[in-house]
PDB file of N, CA and C in Angstrom:
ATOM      1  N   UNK A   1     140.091  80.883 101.036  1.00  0.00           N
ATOM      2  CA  UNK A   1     140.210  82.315 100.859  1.00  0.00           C
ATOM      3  C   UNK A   1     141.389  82.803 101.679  1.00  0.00           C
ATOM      4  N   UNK A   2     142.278  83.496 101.693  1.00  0.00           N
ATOM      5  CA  UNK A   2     143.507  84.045 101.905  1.00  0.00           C
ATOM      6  C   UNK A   2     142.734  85.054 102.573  1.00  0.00           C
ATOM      7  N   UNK A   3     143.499  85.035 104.082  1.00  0.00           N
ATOM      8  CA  UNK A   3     143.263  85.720 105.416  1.00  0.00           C
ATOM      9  C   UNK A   3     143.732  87.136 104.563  1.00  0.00           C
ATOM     10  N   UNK A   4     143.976  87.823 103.979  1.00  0.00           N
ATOM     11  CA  UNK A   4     144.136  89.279 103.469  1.00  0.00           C
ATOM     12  C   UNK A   4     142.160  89.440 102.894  1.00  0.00           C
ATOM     13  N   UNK A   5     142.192  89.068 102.124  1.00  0.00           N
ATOM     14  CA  UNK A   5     140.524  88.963 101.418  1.00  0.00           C
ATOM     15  C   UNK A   5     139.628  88.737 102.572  1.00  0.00           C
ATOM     16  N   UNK A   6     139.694  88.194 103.381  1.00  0.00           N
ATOM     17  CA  UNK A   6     138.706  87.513 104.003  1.00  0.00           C
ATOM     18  C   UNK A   6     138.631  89.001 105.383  1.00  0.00           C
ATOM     19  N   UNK A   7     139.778  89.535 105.589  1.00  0.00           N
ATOM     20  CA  UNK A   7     139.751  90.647 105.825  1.00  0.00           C
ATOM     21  C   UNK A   7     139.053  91.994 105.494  1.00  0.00           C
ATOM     22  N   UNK A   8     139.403  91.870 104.300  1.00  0.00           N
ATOM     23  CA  UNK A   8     139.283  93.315 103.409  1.00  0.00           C
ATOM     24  C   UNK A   8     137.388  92.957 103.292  1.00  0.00           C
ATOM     25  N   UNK A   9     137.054  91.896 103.505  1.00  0.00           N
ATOM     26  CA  UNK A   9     135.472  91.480 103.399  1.00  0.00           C
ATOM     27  C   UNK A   9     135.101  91.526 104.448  1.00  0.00           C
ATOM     28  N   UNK A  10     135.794  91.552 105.554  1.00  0.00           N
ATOM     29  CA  UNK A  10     134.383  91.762 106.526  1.00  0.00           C
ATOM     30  C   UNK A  10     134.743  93.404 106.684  1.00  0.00           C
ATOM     31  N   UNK A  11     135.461  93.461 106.376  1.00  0.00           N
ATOM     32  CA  UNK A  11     135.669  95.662 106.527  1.00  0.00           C
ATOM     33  C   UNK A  11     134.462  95.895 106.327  1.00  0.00           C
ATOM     34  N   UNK A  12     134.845  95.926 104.503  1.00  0.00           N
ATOM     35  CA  UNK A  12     133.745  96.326 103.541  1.00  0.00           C
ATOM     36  C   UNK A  12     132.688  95.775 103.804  1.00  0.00           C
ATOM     37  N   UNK A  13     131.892  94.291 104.466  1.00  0.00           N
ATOM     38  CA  UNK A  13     130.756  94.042 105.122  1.00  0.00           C
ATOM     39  C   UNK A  13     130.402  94.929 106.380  1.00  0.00           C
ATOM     40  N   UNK A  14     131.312  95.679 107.106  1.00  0.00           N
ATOM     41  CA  UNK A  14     130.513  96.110 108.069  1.00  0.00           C
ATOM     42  C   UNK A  14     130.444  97.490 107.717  1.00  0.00           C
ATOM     43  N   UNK A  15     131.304  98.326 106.788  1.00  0.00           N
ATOM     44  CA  UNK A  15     130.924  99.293 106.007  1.00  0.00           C
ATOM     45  C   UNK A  15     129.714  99.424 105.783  1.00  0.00           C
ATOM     46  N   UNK A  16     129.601  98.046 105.040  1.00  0.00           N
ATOM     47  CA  UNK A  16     128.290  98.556 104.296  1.00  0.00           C
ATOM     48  C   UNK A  16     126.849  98.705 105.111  1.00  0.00           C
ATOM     49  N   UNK A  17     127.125  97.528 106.156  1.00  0.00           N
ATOM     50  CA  UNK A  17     126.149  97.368 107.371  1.00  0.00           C
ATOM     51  C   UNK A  17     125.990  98.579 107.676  1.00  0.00           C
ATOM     52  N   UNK A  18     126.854  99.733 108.371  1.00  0.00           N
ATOM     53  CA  UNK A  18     127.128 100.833 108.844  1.00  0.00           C
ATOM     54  C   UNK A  18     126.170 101.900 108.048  1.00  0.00           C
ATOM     55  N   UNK A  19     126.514 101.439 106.700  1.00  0.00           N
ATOM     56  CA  UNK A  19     125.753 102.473 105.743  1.00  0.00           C
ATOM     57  C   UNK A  19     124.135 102.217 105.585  1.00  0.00           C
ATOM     58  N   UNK A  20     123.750 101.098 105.712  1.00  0.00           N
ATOM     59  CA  UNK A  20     122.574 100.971 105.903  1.00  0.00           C
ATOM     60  C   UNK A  20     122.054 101.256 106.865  1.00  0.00           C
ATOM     61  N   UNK A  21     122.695 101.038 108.161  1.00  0.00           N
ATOM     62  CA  UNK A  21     121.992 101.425 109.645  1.00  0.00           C
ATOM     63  C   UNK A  21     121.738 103.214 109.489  1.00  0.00           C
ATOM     64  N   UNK A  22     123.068 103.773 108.674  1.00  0.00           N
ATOM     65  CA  UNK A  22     122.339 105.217 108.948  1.00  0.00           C
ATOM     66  C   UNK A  22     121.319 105.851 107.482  1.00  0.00           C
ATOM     67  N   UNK A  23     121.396 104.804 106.527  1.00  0.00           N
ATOM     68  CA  UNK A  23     120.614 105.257 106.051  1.00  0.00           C
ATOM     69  C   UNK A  23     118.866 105.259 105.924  1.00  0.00           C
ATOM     70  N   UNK A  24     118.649 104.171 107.216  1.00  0.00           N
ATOM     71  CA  UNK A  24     117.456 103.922 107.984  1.00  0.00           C
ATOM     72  C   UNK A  24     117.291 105.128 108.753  1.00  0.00           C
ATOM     73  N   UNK A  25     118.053 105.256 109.513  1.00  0.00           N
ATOM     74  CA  UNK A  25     117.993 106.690 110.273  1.00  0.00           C
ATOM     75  C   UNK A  25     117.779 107.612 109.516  1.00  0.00           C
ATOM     76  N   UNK A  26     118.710 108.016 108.635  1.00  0.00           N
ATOM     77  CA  UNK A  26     118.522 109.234 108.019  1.00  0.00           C
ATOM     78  C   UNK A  26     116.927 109.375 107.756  1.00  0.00           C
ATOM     79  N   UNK A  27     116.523 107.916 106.828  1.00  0.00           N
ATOM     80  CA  UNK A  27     115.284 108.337 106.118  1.00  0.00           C
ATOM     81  C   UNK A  27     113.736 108.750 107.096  1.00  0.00           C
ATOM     82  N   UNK A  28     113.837 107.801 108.421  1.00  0.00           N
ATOM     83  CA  UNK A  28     113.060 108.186 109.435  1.00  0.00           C
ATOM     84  C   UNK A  28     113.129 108.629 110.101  1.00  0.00           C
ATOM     85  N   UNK A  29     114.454 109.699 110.296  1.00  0.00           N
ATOM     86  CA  UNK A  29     114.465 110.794 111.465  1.00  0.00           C
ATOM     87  C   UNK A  29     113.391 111.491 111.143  1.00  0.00           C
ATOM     88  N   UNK A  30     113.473 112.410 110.206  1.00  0.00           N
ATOM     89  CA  UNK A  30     112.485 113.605 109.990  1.00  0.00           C
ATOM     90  C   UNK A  30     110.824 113.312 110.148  1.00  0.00           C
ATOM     91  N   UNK A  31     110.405 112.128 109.103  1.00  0.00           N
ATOM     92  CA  UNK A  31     108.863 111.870 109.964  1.00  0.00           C
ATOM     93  C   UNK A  31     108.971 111.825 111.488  1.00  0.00           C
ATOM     94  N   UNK A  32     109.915 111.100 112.346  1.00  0.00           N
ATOM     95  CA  UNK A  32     109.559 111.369 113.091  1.00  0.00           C
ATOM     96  C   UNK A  32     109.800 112.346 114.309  1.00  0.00           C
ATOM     97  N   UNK A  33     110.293 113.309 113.872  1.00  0.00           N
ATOM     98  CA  UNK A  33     110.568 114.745 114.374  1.00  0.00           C
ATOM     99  C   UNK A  33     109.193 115.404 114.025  1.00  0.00           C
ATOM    100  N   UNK A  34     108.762 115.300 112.657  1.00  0.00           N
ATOM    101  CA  UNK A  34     107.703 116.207 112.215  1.00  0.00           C
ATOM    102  C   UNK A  34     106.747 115.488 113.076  1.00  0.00           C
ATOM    103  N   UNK A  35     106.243 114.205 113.295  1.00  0.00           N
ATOM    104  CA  UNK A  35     105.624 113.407 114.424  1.00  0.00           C
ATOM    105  C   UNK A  35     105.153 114.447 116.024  1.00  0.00           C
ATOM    106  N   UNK A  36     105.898 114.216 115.761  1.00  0.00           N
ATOM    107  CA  UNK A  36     106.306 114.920 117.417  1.00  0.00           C
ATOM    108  C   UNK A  36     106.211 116.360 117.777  1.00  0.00           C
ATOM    109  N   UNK A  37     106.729 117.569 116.577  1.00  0.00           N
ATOM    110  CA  UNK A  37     106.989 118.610 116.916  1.00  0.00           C
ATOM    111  C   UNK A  37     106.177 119.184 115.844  1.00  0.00           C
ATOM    112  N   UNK A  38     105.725 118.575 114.750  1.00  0.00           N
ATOM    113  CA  UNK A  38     105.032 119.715 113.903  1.00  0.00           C
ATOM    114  C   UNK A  38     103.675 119.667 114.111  1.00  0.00           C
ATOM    115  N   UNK A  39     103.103 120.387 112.994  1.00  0.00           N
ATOM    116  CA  UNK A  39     101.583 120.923 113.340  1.00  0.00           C
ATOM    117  C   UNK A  39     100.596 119.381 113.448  1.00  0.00           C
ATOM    118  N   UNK A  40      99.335 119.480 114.270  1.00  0.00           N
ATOM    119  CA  UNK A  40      98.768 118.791 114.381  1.00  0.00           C
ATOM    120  C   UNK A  40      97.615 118.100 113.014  1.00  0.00           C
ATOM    121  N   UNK A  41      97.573 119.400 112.762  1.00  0.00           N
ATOM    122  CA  UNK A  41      96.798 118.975 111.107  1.00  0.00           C
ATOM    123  C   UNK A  41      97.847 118.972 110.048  1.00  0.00           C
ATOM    124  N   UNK A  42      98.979 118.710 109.943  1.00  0.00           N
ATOM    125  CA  UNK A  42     100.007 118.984 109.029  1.00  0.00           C
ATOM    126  C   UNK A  42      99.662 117.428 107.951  1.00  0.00           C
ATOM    127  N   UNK A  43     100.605 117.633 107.063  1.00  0.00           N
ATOM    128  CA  UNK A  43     100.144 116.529 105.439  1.00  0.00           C
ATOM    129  C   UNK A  43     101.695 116.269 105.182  1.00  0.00           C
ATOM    130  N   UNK A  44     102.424 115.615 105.618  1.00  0.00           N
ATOM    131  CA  UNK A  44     103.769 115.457 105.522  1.00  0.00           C
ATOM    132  C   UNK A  44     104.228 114.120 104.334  1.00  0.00           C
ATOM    133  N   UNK A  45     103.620 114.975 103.269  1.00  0.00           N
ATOM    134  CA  UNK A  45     103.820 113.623 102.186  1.00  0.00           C
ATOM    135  C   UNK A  45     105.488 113.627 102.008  1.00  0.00           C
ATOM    136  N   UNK A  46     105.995 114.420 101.116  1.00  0.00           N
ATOM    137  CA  UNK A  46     107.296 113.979 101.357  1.00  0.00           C
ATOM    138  C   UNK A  46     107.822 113.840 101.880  1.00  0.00           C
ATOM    139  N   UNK A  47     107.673 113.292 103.648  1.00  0.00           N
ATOM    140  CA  UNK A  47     108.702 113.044 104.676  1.00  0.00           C
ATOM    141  C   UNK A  47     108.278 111.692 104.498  1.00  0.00           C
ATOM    142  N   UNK A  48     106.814 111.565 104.091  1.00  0.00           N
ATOM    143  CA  UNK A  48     106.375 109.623 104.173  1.00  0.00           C
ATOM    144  C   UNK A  48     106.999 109.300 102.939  1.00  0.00           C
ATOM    145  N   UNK A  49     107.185 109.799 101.662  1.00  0.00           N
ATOM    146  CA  UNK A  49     107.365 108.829 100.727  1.00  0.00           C
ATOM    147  C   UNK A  49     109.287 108.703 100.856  1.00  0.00           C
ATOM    148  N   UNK A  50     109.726 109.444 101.946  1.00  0.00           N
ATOM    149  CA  UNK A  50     111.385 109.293 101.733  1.00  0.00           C
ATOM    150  C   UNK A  50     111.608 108.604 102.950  1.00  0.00           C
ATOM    151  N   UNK A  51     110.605 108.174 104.228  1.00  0.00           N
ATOM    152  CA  UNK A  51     110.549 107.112 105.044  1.00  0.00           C
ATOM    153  C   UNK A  51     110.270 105.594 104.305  1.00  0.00           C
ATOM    154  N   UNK A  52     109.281 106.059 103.198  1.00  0.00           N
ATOM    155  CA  UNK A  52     108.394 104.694 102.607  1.00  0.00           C
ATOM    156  C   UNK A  52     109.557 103.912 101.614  1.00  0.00           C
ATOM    157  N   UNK A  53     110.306 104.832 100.703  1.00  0.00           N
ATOM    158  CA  UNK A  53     111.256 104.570  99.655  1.00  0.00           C
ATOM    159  C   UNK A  53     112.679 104.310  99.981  1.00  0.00           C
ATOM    160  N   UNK A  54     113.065 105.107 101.212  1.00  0.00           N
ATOM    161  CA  UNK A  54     114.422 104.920 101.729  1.00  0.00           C
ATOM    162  C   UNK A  54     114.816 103.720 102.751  1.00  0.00           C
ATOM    163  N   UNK A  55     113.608 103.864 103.482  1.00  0.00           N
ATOM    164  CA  UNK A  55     114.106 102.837 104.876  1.00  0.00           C
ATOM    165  C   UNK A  55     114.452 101.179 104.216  1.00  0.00           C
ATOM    166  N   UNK A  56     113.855 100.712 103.172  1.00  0.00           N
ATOM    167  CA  UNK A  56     114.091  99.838 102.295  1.00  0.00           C
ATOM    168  C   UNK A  56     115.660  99.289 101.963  1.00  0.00           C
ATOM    169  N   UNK A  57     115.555 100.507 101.378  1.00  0.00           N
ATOM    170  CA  UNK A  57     116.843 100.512 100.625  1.00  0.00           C
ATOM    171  C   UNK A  57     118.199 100.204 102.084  1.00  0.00           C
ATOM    172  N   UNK A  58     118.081 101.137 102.843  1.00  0.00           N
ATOM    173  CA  UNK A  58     118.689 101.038 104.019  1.00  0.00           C
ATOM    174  C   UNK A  58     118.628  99.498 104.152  1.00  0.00           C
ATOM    175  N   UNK A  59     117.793  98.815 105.021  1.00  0.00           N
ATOM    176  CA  UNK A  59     117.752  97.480 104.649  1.00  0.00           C
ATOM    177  C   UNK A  59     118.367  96.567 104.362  1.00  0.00           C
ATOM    178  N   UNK A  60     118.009  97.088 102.598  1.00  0.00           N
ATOM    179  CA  UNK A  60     118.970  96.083 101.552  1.00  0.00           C
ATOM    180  C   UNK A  60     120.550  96.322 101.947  1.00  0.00           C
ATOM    181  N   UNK A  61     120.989  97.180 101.982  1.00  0.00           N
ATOM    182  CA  UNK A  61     122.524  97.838 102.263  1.00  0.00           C
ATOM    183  C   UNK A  61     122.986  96.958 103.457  1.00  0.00           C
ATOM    184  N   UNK A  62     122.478  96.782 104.607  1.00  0.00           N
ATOM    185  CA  UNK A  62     122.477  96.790 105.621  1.00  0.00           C
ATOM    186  C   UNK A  62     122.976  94.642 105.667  1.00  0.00           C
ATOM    187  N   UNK A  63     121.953  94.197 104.970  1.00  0.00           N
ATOM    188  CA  UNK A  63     121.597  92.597 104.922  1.00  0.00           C
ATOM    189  C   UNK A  63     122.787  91.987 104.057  1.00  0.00           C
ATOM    190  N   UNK A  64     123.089  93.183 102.848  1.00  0.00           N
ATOM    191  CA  UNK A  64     123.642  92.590 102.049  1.00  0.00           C
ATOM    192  C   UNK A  64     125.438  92.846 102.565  1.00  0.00           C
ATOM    193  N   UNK A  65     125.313  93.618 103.554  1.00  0.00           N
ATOM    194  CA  UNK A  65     127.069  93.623 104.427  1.00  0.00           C
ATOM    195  C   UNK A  65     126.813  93.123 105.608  1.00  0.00           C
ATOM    196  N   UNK A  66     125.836  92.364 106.170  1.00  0.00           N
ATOM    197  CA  UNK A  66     125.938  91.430 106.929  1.00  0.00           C
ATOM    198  C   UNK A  66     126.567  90.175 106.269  1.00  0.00           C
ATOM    199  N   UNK A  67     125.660  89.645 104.943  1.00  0.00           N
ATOM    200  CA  UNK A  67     126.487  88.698 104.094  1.00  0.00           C
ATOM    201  C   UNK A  67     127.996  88.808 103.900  1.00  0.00           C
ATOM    202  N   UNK A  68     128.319  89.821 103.014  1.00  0.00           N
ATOM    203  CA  UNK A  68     129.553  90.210 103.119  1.00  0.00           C
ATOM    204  C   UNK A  68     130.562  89.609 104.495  1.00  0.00           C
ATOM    205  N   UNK A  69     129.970  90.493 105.957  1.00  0.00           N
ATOM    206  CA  UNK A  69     130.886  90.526 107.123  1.00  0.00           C
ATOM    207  C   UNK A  69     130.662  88.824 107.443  1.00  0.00           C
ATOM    208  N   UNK A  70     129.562  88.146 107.056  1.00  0.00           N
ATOM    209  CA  UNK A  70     129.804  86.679 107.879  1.00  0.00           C
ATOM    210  C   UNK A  70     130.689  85.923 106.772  1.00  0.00           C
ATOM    211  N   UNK A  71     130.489  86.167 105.347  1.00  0.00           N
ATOM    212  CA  UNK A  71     131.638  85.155 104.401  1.00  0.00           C
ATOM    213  C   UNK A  71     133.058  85.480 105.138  1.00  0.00           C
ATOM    214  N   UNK A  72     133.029  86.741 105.249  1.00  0.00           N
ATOM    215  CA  UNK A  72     135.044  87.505 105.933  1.00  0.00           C
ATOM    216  C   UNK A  72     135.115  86.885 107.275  1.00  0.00           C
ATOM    217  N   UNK A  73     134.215  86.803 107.768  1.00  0.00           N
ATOM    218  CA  UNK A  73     134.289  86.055 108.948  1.00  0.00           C
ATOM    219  C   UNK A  73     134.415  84.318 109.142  1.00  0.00           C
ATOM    220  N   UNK A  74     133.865  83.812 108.455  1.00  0.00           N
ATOM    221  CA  UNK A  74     133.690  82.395 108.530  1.00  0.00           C
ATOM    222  C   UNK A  74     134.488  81.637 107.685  1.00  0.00           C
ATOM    223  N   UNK A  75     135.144  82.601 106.247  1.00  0.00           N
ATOM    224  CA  UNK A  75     135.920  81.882 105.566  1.00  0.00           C
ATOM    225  C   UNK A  75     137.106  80.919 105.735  1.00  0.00           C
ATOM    226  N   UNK A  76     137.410  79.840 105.264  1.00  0.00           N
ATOM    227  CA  UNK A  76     138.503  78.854 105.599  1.00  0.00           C
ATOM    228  C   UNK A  76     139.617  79.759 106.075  1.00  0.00           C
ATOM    229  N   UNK A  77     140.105  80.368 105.657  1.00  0.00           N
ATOM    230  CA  UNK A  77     141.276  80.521 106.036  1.00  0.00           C
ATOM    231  C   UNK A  77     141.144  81.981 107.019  1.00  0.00           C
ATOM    232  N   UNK A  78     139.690  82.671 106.550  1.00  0.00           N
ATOM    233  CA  UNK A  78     139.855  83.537 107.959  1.00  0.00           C
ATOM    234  C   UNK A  78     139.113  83.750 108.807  1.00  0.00           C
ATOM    235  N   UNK A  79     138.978  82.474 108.967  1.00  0.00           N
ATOM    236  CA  UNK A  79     138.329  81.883 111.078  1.00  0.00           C
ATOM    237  C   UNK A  79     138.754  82.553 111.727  1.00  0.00           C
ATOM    238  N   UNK A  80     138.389  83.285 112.823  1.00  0.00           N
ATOM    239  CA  UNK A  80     138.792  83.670 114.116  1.00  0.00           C
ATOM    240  C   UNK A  80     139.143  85.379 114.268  1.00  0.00           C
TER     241      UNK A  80
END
């Protein structure tokens, strides 16, 4: 792989890493703000099903530009 590519891949691998780390955050900030600060008898379904549906996805984003950043990293020609 030609040290230009092997470049431009671990960018875009840690991009994407990046995008997953905040889209974990994003999805479980708010449960757990409402956790903490809202009412004690409160029913916070849509903060669980966008913790339950998102943090996932985050995840996937996250694993799949780790792949990305270790091929840009480890590739023949762009070691080091």
């Amino acid at each position: 792989m030609k040290t230009e590519t092997a470049r431009r891949m671990r960018k875009s691998g840690f991009r994407t890493m990046m995008a997953g780390v905040a889209g974990v955050v994003i999805c479980v900030t708010p449960i757990l703000l409402y956790m903490n600060f809202g009412p004690a008898d409160g029913n916070p379904i849509g903060l669980g099903l966008l913790m339950v549906l998102g943090a996932p996805l985050g995840v996937v984003a996250l694993a799949a530009g780790l792949v990305l950043w270790l091929i840009g990293k480890y590739s023949l020609d762009g070691a080091g």
